[in-house]
N, C-alpha and C. Protein backbone atom coordinates (compact mmCIF):
# COMPACT_ATOMS: atom_id res chain seq x y z
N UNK A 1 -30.42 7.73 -8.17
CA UNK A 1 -30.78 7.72 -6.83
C UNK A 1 -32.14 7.12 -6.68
N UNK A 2 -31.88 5.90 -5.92
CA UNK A 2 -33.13 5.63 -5.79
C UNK A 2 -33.74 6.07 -4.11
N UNK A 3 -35.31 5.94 -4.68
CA UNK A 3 -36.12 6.47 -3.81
C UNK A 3 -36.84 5.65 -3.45
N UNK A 4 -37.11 5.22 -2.16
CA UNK A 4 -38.09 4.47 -1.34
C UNK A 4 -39.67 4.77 -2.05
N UNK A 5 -40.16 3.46 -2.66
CA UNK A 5 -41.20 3.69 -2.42
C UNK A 5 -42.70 4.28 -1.56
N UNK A 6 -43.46 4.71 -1.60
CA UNK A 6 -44.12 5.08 -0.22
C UNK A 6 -45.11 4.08 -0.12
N UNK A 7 -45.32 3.45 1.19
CA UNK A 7 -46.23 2.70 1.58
C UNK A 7 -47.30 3.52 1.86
N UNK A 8 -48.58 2.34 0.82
CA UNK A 8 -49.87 3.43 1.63
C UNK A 8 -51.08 2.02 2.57
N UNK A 9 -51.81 2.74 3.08
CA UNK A 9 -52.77 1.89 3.40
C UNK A 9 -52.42 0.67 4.67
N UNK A 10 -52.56 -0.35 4.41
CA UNK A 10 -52.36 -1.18 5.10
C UNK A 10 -50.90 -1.50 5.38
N UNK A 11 -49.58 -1.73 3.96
CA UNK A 11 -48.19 -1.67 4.28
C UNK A 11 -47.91 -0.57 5.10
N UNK A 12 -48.28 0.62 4.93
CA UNK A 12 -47.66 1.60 5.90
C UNK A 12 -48.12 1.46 7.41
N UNK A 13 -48.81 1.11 7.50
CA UNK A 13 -49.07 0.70 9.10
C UNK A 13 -48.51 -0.61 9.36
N UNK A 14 -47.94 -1.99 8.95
CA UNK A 14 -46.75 -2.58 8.66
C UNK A 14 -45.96 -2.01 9.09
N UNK A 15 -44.74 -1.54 8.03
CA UNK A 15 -44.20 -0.61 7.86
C UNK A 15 -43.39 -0.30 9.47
N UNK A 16 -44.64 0.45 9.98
CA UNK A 16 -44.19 1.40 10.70
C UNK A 16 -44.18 0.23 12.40
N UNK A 17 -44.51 -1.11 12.37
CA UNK A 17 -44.07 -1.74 13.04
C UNK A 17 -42.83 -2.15 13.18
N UNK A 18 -42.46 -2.29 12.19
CA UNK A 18 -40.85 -2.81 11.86
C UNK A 18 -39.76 -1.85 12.62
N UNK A 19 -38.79 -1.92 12.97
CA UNK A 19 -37.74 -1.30 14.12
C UNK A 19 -36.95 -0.29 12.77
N UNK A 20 -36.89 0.98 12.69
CA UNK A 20 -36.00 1.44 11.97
C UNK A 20 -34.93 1.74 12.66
N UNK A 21 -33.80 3.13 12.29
CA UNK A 21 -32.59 3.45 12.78
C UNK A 21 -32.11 3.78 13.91
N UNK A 22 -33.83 4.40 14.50
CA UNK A 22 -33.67 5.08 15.62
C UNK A 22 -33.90 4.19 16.82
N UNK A 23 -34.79 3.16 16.62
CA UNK A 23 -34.86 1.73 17.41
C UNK A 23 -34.04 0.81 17.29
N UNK A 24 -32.92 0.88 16.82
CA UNK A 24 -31.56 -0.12 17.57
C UNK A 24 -30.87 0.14 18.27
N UNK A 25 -30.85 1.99 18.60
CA UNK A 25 -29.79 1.68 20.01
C UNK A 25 -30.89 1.30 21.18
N UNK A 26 -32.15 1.26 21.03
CA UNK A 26 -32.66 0.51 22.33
C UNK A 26 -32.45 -0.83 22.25
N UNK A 27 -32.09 -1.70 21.46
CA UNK A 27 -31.70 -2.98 21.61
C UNK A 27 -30.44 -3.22 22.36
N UNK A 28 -29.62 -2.19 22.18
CA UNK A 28 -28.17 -2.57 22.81
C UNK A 28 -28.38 -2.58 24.47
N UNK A 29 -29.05 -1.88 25.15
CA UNK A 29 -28.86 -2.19 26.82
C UNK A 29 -29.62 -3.29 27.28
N UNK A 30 -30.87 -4.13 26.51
CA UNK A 30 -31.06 -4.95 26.64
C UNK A 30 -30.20 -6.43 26.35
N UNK A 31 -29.31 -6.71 25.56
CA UNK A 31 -28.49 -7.36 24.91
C UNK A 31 -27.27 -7.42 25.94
N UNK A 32 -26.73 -6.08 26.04
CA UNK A 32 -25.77 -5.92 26.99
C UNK A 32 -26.14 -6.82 29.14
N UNK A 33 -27.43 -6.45 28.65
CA UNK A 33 -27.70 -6.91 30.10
C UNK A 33 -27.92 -8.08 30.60
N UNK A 34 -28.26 -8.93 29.43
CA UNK A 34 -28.60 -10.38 28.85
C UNK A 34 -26.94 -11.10 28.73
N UNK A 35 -26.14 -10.84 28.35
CA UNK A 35 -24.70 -10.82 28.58
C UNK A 35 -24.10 -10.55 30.06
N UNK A 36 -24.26 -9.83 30.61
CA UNK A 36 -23.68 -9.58 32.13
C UNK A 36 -24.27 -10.73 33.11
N UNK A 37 -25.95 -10.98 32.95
CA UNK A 37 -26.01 -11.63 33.11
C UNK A 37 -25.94 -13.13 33.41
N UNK A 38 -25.57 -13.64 32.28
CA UNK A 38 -25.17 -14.87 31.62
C UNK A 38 -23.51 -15.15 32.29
N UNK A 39 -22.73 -13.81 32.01
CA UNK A 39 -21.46 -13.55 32.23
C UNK A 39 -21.45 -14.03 34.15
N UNK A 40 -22.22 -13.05 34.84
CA UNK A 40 -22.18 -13.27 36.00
C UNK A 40 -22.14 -14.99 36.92
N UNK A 41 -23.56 -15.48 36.13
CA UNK A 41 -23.90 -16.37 36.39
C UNK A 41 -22.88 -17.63 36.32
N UNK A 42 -21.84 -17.68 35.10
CA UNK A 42 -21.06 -18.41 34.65
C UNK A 42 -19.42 -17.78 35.97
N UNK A 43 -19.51 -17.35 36.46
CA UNK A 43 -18.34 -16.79 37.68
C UNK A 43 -19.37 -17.17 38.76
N UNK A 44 -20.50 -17.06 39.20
CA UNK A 44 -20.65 -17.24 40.51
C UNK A 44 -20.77 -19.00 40.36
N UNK A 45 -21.37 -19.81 39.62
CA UNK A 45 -20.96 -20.98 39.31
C UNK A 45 -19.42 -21.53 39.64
N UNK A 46 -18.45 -21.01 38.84
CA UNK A 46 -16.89 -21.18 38.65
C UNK A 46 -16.48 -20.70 40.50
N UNK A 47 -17.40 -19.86 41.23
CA UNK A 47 -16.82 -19.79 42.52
C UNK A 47 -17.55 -21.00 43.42
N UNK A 48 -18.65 -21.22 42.89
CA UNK A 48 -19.35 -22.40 44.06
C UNK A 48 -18.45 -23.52 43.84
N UNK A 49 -18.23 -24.23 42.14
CA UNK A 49 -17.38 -25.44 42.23
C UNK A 49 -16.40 -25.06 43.07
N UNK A 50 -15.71 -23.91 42.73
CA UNK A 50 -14.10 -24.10 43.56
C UNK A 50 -14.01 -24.34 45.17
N UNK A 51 -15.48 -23.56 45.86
CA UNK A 51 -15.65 -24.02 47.06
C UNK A 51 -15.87 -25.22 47.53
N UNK A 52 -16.54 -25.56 46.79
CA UNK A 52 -16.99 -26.75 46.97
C UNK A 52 -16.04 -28.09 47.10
N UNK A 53 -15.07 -28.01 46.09
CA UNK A 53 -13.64 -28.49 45.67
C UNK A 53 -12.98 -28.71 46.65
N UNK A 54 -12.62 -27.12 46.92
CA UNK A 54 -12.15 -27.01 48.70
C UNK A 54 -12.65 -27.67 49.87
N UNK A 55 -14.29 -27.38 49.89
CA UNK A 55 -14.27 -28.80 50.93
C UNK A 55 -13.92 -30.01 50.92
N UNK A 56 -14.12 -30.22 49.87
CA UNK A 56 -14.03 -31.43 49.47
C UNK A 56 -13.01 -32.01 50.28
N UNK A 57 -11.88 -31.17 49.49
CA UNK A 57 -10.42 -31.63 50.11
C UNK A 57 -10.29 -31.82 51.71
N UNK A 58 -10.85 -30.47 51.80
CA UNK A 58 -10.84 -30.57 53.76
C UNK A 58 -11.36 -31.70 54.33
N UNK A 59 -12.17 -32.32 53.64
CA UNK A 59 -13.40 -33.50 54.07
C UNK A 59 -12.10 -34.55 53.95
N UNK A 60 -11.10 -34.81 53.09
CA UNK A 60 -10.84 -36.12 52.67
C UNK A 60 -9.47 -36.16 53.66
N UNK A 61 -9.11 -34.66 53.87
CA UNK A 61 -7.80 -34.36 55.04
C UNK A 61 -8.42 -35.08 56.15
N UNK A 62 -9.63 -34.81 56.64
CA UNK A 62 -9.77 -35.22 57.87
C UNK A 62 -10.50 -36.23 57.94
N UNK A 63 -10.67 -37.27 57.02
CA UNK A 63 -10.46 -38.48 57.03
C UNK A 63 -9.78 -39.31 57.23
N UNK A 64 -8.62 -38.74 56.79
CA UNK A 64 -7.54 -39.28 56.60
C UNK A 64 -6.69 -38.65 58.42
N UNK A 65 -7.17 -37.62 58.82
CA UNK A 65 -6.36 -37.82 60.24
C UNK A 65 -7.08 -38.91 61.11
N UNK A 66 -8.73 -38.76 60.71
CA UNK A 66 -9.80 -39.79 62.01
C UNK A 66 -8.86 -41.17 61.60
N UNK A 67 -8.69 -41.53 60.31
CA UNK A 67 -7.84 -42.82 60.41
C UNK A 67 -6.75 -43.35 61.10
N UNK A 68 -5.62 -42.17 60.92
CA UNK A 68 -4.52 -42.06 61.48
C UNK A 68 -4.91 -42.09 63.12
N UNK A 69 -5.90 -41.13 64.05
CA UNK A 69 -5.68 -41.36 64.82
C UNK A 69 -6.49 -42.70 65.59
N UNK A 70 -7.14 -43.08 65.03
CA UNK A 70 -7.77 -44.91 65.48
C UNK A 70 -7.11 -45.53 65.23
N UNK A 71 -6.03 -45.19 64.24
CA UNK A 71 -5.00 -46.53 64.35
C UNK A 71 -4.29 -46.47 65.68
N UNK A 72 -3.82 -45.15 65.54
CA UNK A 72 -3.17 -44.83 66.57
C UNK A 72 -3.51 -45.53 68.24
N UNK A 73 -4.50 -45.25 67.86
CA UNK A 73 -6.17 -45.48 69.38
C UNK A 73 -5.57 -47.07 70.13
N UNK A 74 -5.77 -47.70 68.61
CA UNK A 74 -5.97 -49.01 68.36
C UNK A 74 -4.40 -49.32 68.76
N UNK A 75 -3.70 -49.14 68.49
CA UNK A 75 -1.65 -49.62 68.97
C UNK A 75 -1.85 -49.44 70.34
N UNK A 76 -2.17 -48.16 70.94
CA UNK A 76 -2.13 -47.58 72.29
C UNK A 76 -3.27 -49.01 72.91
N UNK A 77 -4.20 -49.14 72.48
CA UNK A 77 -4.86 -50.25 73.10
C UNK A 77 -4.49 -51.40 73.49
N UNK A 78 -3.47 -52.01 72.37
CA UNK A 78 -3.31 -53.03 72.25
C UNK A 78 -1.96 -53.02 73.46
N UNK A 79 -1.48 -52.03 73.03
CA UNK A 79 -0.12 -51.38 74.35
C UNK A 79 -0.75 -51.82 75.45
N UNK A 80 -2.14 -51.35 76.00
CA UNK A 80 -2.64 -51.36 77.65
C UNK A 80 -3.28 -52.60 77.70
N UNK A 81 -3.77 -53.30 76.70
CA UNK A 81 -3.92 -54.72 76.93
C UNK A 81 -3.03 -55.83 77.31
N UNK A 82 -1.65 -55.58 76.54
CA UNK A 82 -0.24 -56.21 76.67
C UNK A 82 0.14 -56.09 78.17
N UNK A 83 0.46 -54.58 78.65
CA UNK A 83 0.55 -54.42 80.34
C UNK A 83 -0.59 -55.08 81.15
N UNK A 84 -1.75 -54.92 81.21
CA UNK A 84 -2.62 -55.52 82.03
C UNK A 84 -3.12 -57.13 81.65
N UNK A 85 -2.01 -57.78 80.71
CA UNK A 85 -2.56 -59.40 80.96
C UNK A 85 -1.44 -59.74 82.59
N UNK A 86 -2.47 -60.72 82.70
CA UNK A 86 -1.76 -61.23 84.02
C UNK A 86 -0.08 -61.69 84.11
N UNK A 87 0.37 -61.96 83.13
CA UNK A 87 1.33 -62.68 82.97
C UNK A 87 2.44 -61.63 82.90
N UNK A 88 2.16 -60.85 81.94
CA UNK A 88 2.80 -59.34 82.12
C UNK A 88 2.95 -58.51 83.49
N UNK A 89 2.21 -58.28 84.05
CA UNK A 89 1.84 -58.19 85.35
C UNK A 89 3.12 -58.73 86.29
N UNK A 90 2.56 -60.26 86.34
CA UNK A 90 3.24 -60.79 87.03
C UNK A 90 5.23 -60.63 86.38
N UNK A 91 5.28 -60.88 85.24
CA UNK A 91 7.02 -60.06 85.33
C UNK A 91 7.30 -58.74 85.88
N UNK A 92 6.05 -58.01 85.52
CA UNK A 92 6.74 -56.50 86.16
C UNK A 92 6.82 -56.71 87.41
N UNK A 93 6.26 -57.42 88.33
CA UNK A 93 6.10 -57.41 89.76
C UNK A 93 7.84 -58.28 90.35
N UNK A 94 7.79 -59.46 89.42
CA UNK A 94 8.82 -59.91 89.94
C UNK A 94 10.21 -58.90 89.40
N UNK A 95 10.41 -58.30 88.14
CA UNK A 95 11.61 -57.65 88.52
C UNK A 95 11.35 -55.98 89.22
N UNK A 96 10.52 -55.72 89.94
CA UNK A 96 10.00 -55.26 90.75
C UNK A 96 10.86 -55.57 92.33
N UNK A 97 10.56 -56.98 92.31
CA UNK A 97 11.23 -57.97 93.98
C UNK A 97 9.89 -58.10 94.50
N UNK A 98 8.78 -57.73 93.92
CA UNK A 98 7.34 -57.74 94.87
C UNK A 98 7.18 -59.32 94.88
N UNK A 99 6.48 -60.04 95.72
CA UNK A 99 6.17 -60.88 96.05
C UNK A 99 4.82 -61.44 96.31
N UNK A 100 4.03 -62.53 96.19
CA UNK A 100 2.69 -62.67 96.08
C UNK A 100 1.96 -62.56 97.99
N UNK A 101 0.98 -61.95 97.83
CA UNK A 101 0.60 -61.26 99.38
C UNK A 101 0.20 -62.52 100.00
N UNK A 102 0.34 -62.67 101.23
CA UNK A 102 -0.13 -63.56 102.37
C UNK A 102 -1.63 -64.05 102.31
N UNK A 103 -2.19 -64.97 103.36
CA UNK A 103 -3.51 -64.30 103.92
C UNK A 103 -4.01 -63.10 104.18
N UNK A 104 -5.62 -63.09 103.55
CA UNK A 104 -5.33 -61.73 103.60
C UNK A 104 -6.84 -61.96 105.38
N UNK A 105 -6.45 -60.07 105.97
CA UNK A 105 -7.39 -60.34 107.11
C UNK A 105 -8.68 -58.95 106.65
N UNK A 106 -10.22 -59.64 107.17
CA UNK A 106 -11.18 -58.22 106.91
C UNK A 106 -11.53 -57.65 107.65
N UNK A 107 -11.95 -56.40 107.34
CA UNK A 107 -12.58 -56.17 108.76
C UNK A 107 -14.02 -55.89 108.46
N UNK A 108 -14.66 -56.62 109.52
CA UNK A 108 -16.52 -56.39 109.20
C UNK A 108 -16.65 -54.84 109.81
N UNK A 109 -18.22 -54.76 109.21
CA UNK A 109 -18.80 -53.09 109.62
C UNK A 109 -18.65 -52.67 111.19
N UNK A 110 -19.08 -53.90 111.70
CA UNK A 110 -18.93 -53.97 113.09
C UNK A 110 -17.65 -53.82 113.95
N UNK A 111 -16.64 -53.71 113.57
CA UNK A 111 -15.24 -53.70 113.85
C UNK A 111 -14.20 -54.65 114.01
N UNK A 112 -14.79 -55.81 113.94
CA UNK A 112 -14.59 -57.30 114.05
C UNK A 112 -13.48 -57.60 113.12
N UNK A 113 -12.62 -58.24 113.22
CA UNK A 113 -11.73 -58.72 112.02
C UNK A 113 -11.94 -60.40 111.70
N UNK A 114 -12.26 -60.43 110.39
CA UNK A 114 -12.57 -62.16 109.93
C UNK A 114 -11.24 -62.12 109.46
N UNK A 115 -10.71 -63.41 110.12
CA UNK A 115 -9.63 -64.14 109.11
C UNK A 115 -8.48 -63.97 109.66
N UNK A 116 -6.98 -64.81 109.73
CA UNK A 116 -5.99 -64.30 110.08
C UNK A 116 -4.95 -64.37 109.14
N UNK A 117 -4.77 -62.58 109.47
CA UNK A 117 -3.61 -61.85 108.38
C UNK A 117 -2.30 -62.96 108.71
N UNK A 118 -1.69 -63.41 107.41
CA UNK A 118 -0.66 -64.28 107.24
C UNK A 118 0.79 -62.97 106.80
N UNK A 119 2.03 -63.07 106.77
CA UNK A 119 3.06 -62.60 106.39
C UNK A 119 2.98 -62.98 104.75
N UNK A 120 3.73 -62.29 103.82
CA UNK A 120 4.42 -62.55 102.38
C UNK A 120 5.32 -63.42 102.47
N UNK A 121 5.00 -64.39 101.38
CA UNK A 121 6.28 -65.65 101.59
C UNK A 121 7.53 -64.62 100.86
N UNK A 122 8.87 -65.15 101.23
CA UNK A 122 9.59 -63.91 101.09
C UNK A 122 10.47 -64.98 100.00
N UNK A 123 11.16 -63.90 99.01
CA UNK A 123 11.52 -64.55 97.71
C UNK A 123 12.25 -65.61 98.05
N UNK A 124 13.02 -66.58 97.13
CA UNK A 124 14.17 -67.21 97.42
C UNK A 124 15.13 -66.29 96.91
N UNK A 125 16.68 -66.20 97.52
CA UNK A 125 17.25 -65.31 97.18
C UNK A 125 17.84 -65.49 95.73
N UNK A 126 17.76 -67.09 95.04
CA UNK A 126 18.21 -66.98 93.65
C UNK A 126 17.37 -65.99 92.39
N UNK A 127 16.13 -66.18 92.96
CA UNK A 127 15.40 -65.12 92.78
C UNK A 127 14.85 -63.77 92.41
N UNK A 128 15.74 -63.30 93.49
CA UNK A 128 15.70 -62.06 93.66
C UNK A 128 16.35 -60.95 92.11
N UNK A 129 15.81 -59.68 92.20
CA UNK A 129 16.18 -59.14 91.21
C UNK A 129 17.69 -58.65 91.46
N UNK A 130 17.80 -57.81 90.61
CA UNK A 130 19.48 -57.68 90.98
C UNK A 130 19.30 -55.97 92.04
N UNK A 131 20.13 -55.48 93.19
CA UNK A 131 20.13 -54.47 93.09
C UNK A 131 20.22 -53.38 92.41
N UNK A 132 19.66 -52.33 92.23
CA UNK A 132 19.92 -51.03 91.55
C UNK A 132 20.39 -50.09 91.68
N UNK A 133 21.12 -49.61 91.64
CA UNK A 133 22.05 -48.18 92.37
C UNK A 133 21.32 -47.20 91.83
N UNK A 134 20.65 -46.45 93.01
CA UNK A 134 19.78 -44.98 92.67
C UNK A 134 20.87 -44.37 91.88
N UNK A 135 20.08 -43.67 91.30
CA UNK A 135 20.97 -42.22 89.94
C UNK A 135 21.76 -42.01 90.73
N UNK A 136 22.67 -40.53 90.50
CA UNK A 136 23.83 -40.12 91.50
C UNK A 136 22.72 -38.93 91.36
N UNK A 137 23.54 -38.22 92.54
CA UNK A 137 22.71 -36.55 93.06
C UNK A 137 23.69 -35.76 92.86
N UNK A 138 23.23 -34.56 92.99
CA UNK A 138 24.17 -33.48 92.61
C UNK A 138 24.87 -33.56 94.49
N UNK A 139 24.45 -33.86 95.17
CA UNK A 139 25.04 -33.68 96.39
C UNK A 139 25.00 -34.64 97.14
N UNK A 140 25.94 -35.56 97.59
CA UNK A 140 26.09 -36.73 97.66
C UNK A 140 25.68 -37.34 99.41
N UNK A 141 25.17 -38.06 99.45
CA UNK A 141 23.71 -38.46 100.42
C UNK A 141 24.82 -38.98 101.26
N UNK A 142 24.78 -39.36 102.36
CA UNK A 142 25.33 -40.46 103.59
C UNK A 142 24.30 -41.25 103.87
N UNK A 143 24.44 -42.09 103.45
CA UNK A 143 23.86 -43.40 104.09
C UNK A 143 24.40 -44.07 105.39
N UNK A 144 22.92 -44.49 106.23
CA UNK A 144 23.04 -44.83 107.85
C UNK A 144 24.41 -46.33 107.42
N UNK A 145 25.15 -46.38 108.40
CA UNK A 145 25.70 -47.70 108.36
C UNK A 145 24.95 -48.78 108.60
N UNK A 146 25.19 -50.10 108.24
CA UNK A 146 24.34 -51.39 108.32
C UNK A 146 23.97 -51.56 109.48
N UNK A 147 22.76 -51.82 109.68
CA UNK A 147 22.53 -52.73 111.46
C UNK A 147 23.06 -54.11 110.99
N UNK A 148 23.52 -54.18 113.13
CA UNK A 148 24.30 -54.95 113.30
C UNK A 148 23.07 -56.21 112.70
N UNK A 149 23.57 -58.03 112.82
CA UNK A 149 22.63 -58.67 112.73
C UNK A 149 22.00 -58.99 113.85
N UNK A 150 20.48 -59.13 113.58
CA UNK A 150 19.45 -59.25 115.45
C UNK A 150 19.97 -60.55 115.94
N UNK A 151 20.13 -60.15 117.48
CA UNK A 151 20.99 -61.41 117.97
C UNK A 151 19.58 -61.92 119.23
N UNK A 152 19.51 -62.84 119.32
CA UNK A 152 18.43 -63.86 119.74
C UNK A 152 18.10 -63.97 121.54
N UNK A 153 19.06 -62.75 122.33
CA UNK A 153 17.97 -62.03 123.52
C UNK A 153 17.78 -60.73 123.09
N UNK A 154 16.67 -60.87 123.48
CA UNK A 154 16.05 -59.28 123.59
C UNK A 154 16.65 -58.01 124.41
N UNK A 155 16.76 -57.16 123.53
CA UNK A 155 17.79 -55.49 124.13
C UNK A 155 16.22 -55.13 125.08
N UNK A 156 17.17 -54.38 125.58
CA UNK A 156 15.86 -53.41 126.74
C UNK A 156 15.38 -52.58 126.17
N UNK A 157 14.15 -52.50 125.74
CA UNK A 157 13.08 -51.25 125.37
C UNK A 157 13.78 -49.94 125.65
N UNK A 158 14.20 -49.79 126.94
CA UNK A 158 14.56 -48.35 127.21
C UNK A 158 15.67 -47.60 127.06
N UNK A 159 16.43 -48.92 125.99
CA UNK A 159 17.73 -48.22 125.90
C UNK A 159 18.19 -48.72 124.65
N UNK A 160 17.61 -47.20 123.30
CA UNK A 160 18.09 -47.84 122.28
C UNK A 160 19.68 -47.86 121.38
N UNK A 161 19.82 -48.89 120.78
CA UNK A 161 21.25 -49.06 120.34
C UNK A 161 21.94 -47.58 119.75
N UNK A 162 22.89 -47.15 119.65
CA UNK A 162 23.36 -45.86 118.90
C UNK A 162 23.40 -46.68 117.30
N UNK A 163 23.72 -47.81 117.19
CA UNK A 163 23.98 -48.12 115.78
C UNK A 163 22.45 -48.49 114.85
N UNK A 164 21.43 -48.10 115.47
CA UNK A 164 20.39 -47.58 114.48
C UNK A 164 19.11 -47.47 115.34
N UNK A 165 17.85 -47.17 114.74
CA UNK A 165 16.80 -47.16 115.62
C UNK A 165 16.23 -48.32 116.22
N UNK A 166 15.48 -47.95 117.14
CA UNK A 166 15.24 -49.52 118.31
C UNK A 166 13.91 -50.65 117.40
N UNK A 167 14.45 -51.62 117.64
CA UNK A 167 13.56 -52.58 116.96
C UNK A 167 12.00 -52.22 117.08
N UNK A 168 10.67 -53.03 116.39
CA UNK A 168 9.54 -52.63 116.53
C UNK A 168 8.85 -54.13 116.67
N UNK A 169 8.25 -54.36 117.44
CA UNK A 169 8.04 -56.06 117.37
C UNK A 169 6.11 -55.47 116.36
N UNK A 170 5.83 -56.63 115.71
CA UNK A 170 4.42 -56.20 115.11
C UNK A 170 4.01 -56.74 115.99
N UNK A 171 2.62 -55.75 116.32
CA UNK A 171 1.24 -56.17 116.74
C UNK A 171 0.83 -57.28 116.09
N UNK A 172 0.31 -58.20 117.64
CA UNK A 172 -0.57 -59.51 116.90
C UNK A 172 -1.48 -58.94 116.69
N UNK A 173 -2.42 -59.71 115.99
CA UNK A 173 -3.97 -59.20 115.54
C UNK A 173 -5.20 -59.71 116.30
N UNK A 174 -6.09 -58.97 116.70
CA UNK A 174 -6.76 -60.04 117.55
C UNK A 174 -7.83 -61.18 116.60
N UNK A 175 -7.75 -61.87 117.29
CA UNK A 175 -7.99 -63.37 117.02
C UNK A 175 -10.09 -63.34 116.87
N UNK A 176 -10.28 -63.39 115.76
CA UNK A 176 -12.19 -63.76 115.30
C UNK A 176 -12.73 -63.95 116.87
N UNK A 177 -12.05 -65.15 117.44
CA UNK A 177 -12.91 -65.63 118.30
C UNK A 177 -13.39 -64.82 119.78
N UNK A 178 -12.07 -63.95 119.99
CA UNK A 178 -11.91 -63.22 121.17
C UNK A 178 -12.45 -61.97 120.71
N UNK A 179 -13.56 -61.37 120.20
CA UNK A 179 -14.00 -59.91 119.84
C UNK A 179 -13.46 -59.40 120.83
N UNK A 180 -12.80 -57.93 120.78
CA UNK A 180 -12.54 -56.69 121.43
C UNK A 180 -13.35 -55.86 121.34
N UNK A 181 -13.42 -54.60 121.80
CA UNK A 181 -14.23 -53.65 121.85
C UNK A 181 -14.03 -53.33 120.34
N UNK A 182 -15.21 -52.24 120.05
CA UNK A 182 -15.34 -51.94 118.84
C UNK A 182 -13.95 -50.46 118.58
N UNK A 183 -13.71 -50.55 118.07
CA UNK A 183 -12.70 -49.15 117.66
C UNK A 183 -13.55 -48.06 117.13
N UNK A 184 -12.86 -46.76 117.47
CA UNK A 184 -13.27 -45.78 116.87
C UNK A 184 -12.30 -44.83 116.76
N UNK A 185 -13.11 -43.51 116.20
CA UNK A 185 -11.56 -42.72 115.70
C UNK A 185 -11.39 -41.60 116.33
N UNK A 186 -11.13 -41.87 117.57
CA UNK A 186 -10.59 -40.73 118.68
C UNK A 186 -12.17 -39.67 119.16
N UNK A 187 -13.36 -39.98 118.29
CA UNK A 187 -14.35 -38.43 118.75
C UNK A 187 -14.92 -39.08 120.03
């Protein structure tokens, strides 16, 4: 059996720096804590990438819709450019039956009218679009019978035809040169 020498003097105060049996379980909660640490740090890391990841993705989704919908933007544009060139225009109008407007008449601030309002030149009938037969209805309409065709003397004002309502002759317009009174609106 051997026996530990005894330190004297200067080794024993040595010695007695050195960590014996009873000073290693204080090493373990330091060690342990140095580990949790480390441990922790390495998971809250592993959660920032994954967030981060995640945006990511969200970022590249909605890139990818801003694209989709400027293209989109961009067709629809090109759509309302196509309708509003003139030429376009002008087909919708003619299979429409619309016709290009007359002279046109103004009226100044003063009440005055510049210019004399002209009629619409009226299509030629080769022209013309084809009729359209409105949808059908669930309940079926009567239509007025045809007026007769206008025959070239004048009916009496006071006695209108039974076969439709009484003609309307248009108002002439008065004429630049002859000012009328100024108009107003009934106050």
């Amino acid at each position: 059996m051997s026996k530990k020498p005894e330190l004297r003097g200067r080794a024993a105060r040595l010695a007695k720096l050195l960590p014996q049996g009873q000073n290693q379980a204080a090493r373990t909660p330091f060690v342990l804590l140095v580990v949790l640490l480390l441990g922790g740090g390495l998971i809250m890391l592993l959660i920032l990438n994954s967030s981060l990841n995640e945006g990511s993705f969200q970022v590249s989704e909605l890139k990818r819709q801003t694209k989709d919908l400027t293209e989109e933007k961009q067709e629809l544009q090109r759509d309302v450019d196509g309708y509003a060139a003139p030429d376009a225009l002008q087909r919708r109008a003619d299979k429409l039956g619309m016709v290009p407007g007359g002279d046109p008449a103004f009226l100044n601030p003063d009440g005055t009218v510049r210019g004399v309002p002209g009629a619409a030149a009226a299509r030629p009938s080769a022209l013309r679009p084809q009729e359209v037969a409105p949808p059908a209805a669930s309940v079926p309409i009567s239509a007025p019978p045809p007026a007769p065709p206008a025959v070239s003397a004048p009916a009496p004002a006071a006695a209108p035809t039974a076969a439709g309502p009484p003609a309307t002759v248009p108002p002439t317009p008065p004429r630049p040169s002859q000012p009328g009174p100024p108009t107003t609106s009934g106050r």
